[in-house]
C-alpha atoms as a PDB file:
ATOM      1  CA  UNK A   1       0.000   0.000   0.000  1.00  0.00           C
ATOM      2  CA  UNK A   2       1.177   3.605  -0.797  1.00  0.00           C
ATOM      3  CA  UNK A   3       2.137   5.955   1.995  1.00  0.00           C
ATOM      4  CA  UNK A   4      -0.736   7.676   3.711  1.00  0.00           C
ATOM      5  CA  UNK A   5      -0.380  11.347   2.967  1.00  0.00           C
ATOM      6  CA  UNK A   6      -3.655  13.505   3.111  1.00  0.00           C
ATOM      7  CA  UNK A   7      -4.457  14.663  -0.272  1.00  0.00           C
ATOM      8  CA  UNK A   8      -5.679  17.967  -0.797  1.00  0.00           C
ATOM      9  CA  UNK A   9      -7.737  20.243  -3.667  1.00  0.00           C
ATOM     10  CA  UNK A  10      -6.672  23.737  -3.717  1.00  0.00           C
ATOM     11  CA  UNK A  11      -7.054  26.186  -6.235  1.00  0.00           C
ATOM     12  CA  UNK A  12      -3.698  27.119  -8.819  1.00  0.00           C
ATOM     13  CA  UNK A  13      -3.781  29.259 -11.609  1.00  0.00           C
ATOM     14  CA  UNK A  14      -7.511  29.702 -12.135  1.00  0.00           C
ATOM     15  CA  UNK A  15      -7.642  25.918 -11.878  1.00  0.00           C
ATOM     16  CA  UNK A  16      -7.861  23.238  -9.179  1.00  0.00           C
ATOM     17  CA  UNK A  17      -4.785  20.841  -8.166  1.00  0.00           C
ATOM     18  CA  UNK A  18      -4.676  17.855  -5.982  1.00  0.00           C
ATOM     19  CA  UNK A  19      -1.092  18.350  -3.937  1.00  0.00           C
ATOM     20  CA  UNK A  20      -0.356  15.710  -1.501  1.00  0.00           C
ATOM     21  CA  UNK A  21       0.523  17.138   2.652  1.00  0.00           C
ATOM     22  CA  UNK A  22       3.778  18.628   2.531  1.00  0.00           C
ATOM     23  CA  UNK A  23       4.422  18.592  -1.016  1.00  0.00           C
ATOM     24  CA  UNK A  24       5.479  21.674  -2.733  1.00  0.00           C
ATOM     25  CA  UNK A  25       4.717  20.235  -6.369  1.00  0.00           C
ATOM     26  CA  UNK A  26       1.117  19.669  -7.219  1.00  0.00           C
ATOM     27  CA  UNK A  27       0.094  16.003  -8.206  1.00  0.00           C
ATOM     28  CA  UNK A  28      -2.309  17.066 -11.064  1.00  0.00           C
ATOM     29  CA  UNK A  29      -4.140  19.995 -12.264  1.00  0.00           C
ATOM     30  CA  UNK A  30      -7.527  20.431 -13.362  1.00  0.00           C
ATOM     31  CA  UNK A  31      -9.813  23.008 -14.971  1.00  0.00           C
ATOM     32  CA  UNK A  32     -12.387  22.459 -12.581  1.00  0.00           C
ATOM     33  CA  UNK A  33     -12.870  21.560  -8.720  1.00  0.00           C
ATOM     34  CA  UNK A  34     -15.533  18.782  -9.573  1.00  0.00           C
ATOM     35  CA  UNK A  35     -12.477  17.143 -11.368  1.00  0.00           C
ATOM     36  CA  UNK A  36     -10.030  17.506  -8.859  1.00  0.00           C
ATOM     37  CA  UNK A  37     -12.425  16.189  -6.304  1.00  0.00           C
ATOM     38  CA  UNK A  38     -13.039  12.871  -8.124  1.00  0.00           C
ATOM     39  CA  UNK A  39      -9.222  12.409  -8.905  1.00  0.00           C
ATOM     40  CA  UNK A  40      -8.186  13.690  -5.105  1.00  0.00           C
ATOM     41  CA  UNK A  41     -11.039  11.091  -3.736  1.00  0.00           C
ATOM     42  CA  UNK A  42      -9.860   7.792  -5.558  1.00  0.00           C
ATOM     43  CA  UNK A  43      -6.362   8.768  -4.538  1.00  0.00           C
ATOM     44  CA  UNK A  44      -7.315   9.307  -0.992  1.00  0.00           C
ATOM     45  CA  UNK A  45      -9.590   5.981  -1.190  1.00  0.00           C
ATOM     46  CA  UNK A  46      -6.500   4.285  -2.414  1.00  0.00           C
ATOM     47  CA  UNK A  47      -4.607   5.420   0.359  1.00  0.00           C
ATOM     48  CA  UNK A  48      -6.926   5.085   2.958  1.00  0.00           C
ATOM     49  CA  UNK A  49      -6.245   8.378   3.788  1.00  0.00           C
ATOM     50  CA  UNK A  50      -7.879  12.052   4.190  1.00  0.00           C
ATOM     51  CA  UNK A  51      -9.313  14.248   1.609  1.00  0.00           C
ATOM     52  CA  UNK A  52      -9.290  18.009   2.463  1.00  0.00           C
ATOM     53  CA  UNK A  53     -11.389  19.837  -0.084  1.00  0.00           C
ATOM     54  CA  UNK A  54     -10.474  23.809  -0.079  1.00  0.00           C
ATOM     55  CA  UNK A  55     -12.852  26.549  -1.016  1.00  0.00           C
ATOM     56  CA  UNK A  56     -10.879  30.083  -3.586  1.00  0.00           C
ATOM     57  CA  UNK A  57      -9.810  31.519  -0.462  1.00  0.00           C
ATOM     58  CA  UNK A  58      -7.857  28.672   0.682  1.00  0.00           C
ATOM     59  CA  UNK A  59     -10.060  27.712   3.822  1.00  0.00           C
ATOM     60  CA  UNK A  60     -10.839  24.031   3.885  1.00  0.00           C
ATOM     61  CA  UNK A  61     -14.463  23.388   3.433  1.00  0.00           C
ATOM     62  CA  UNK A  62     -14.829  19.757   3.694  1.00  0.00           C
ATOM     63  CA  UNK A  63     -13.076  17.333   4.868  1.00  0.00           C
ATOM     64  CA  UNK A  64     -13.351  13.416   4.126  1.00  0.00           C
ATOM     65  CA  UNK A  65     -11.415  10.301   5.404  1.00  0.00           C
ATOM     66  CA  UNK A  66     -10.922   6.898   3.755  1.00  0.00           C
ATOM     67  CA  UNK A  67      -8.655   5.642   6.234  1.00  0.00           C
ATOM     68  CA  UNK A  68      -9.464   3.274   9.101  1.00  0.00           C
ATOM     69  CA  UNK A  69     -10.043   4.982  12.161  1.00  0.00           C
ATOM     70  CA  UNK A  70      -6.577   5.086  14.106  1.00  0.00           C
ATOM     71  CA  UNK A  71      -9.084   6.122  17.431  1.00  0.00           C
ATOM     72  CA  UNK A  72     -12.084   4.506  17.415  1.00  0.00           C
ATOM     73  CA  UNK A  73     -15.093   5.799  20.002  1.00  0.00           C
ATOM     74  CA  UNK A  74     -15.193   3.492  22.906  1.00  0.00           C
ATOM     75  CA  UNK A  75     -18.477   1.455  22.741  1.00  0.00           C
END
């Protein structure tokens, strides 16, 4: 399995890019957030990681994990 690194989509030059946490390069670059969010979610999914979803001014808007829960609730 590949390395669990939250993916985010975040707006780049009047487009959307999926960038993995911490990386300085973006993975791919769309023309359209509804694009970026599919790509960003199967990566994620792969992953079993987090997807953060990021509104034009940067703010994350949504947030969506496809990881196993690392802390459970307690039953």
């Amino acid at each position: 399995m590949a390395t669990r690194k939250n993916q985010h989509v975040v707006p780049k030059d009047g487009g959307w890019a999926i960038k993995g946490a911490g990386s300085k390069k973006a993975t791919k670059v769309f023309p359209t957030q509804k694009e970026a969010i599919k790509e960003g979610r199967e990566i994620a999914r792969r992953q079993g990681s987090e997807l953060l979803i990021h509104g034009r001014d940067g703010r994350i808007r949504e947030k969506n994990t496809y990881g196993k829960d690392p802390h459970p609730p307690r039953a």
